[in-house]
Protein backbone atom coordinates (compact mmCIF):
# COMPACT_ATOMS: atom_id res chain seq x y z
CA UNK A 1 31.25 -78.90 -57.99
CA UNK A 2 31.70 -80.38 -61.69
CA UNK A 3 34.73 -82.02 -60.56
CA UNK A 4 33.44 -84.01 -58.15
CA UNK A 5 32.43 -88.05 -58.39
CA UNK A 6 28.82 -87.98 -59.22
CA UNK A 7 28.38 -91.02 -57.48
CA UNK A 8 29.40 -90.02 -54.14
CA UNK A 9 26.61 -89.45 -51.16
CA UNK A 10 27.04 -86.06 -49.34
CA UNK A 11 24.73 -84.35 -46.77
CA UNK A 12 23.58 -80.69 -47.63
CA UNK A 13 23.14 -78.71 -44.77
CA UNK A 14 21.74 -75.45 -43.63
CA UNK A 15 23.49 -73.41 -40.56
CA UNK A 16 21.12 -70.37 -39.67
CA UNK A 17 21.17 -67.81 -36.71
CA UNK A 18 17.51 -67.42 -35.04
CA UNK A 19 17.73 -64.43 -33.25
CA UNK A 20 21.35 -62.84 -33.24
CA UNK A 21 22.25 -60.62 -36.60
CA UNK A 22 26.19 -61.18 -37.12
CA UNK A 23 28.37 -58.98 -38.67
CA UNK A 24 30.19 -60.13 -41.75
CA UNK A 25 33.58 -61.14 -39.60
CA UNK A 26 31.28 -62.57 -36.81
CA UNK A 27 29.63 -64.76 -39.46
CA UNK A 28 32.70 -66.08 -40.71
CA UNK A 29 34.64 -66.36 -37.21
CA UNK A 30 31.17 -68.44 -36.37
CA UNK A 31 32.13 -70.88 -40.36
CA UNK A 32 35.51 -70.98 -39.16
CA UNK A 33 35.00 -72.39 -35.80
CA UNK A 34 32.76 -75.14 -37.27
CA UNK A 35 35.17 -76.00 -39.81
CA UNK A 36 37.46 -76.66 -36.74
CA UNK A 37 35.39 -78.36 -35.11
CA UNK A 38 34.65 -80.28 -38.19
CA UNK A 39 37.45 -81.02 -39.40
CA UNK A 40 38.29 -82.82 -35.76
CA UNK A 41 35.18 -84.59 -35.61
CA UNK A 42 35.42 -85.93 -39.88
CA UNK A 43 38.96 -85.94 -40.38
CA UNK A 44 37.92 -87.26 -43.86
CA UNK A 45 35.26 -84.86 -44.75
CA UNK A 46 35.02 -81.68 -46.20
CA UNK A 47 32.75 -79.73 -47.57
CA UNK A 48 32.00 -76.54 -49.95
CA UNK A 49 30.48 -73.61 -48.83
CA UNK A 50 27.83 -70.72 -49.88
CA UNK A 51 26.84 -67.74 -48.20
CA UNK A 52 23.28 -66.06 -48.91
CA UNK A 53 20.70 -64.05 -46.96
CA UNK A 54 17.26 -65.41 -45.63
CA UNK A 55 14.28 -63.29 -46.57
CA UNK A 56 14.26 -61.22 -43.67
CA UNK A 57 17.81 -60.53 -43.78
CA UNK A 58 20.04 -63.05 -41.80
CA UNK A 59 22.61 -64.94 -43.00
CA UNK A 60 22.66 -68.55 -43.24
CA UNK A 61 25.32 -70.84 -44.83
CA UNK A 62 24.70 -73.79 -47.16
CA UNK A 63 27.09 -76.64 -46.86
CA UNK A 64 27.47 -79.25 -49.49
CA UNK A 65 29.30 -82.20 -47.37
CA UNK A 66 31.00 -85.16 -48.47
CA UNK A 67 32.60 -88.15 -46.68
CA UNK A 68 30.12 -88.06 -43.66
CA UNK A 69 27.89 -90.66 -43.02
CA UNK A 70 24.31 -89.62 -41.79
CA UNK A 71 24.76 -87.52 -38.95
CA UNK A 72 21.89 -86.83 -36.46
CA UNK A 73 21.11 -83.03 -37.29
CA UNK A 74 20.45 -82.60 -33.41
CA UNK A 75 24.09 -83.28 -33.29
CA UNK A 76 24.81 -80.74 -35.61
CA UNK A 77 22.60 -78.04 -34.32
CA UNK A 78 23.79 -78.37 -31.11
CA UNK A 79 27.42 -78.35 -32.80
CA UNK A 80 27.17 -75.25 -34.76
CA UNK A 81 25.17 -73.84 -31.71
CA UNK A 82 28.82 -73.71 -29.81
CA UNK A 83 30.32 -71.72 -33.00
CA UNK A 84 28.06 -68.97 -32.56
CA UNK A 85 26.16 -66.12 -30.28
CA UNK A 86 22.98 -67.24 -29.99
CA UNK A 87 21.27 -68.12 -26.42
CA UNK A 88 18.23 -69.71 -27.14
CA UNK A 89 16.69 -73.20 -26.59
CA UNK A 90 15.34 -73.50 -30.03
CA UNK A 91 18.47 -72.49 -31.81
CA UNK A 92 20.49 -75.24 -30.31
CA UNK A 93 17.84 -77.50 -31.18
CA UNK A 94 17.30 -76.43 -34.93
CA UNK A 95 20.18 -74.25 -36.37
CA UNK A 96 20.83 -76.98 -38.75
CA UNK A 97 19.19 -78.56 -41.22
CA UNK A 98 19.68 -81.71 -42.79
CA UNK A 99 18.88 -83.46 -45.66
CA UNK A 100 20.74 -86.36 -47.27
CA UNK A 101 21.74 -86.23 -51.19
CA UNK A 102 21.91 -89.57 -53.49
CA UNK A 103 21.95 -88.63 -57.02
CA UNK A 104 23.84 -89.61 -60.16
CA UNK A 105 25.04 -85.66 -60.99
CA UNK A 106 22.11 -84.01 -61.33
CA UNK A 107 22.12 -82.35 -57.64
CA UNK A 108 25.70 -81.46 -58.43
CA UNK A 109 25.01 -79.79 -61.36
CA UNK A 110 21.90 -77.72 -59.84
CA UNK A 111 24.52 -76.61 -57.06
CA UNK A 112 27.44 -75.41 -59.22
CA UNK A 113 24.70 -73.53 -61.20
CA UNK A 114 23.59 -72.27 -58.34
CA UNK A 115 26.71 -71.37 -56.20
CA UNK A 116 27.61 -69.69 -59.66
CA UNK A 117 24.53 -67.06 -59.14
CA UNK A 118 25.78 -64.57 -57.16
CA UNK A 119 23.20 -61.62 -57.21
CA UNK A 120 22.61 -58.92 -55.30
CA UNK A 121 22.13 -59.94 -52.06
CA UNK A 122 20.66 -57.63 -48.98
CA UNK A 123 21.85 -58.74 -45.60
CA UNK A 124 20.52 -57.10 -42.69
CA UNK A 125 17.76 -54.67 -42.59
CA UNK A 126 17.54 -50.68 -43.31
CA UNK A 127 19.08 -50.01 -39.99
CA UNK A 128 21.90 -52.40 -40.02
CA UNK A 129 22.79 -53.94 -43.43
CA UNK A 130 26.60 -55.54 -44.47
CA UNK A 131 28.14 -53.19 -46.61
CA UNK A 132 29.56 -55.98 -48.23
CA UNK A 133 29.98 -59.83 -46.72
CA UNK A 134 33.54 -60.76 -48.59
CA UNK A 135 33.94 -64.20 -50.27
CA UNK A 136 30.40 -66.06 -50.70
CA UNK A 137 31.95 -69.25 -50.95
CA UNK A 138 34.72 -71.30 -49.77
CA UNK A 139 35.86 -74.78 -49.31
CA UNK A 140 37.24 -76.79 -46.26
CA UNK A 141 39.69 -79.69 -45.83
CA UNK A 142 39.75 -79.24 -49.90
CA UNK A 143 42.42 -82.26 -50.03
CA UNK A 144 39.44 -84.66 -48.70
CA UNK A 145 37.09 -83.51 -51.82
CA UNK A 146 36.00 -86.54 -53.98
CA UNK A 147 37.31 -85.49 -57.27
CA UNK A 148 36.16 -87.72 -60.14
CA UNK A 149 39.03 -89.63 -62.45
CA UNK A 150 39.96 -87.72 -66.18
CA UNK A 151 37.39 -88.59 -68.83
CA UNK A 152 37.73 -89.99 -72.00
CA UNK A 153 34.66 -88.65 -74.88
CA UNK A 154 35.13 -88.59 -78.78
CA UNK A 155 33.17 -86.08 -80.87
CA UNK A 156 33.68 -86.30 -84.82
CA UNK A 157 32.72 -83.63 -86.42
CA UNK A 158 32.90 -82.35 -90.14
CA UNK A 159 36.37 -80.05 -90.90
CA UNK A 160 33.96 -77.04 -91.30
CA UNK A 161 32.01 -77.20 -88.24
CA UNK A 162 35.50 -78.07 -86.64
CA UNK A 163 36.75 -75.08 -87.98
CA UNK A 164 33.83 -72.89 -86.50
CA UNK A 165 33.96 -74.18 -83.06
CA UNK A 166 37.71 -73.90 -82.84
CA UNK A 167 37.98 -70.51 -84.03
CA UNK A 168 34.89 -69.36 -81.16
CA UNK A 169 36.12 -70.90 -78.54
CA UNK A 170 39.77 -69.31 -79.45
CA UNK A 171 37.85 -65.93 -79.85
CA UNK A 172 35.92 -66.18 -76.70
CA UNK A 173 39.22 -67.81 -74.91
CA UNK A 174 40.85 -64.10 -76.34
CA UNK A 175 44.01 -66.33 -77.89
CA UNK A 176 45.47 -64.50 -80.54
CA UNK A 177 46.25 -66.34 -83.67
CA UNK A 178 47.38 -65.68 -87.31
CA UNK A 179 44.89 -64.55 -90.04
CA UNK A 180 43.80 -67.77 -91.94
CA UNK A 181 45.53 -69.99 -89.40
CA UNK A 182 43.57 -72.66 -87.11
CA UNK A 183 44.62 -75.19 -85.47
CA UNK A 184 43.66 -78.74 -86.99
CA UNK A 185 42.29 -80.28 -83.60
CA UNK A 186 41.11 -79.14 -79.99
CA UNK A 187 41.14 -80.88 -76.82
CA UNK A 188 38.77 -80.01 -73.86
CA UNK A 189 40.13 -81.54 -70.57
CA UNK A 190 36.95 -82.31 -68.44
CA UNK A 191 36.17 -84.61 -65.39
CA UNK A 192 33.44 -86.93 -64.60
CA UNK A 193 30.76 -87.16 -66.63
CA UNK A 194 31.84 -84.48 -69.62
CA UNK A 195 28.65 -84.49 -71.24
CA UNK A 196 27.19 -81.70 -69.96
CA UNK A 197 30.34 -79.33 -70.95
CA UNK A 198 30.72 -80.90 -74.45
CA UNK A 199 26.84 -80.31 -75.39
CA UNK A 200 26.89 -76.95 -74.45
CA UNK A 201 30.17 -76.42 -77.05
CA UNK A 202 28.23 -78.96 -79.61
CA UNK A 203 25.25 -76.15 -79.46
CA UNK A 204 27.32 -73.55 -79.95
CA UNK A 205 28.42 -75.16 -82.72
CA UNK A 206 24.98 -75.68 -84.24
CA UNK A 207 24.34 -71.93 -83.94
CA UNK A 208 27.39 -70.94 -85.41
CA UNK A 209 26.94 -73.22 -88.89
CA UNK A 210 23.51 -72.82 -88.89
């Protein structure tokens, strides 16, 4: 999610089940055959995927979708509808929700945090529960994803605190090096907008000179 264009539009959606409890494989066969259809109807979309549980136990999917104009959530529901079990009237009309995303990052930063956060999760109730749902999170048509251009961001910084940084981040990064030796410079590949990712290191820094 970091490496996408912060200045692209997506739609975030919502596919839930109403009344029908899938199984893990039924849940997925039900993502699969929307990618599908998907995919057919956007052949320039794609999206990224999480799975989590509702509060009283069914599983719902959250889409993060880019390279879709606005797209009637009626439409959807009645699109995902066809992808899964359920029968009734109010599914079709509401198994998807809809809600249109124009930010400059900051919802894409909330949502890799957040896709990140894994948890335990309980699907299911005492009588039935998944003994565990697989991957939580997938991507489709992954060669239509709007990945932002390299960027360019210059940090001076004093030869001790340069020092300290470089040897953490080799320590955490478990690179083994010789006693005494550390490299004289460091370079942190990052796209978009790299400020985020360079703070964080800049604060680690701070904490480790004091």
């Amino acid at each position: 999610m970091h490496a996408m264009d912060r200045q692209e539009d997506a739609l975030f959606l919502g596919l839930t089940w109403h009344e029908v409890m899938p199984s893990p494989e039924e849940a997925k066969a039900a993502l699969n055959r929307f990618s599908m259809k998907f995919s057919r109807r956007f052949p320039g979309g794609s999206y990224v995927w999480k799975l989590e549980p509702q509060e009283r136990g069914f599983p719902h999917f959250h889409l993060f979708v880019y390279g879709v104009p606005w797209v009637d959530p009626q439409k959807l529901s009645e699109l995902w509808h066809e992808c899964t079990d359920e029968a009734s009237e109010q599914h079709r009309k509401s198994g998807v929700d809809v809600e249109w995303v124009r930010d400059d990052g900051k919802v894409q930063a909330y949502l890799a945090e957040y896709f990140d956060k894994m948890g335990k999760f309980q699907f299911g109730n005492e009588e039935e529960s998944w003994d565990w749902p697989g991957r939580f999170w997938g991507v489709c048509m992954r060669e239509n994803l709007p990945y932002a251009e390299w960027a360019d961001w210059q940090k001076h910084l004093e030869v001790r605190e340069a020092i300290s940084l470089i040897e953490d981040l080799l320590d955490s990064w478990d690179v083994d090096i010789p006693d005494g030796v550390v490299p004289p410079t460091l370079m942190i590949d990052t796209r978009g907008d790299p400020a985020n990712r360079l703070d964080s290191l800049l604060d680690r820094l701070s904490e480790l000179v004091g």
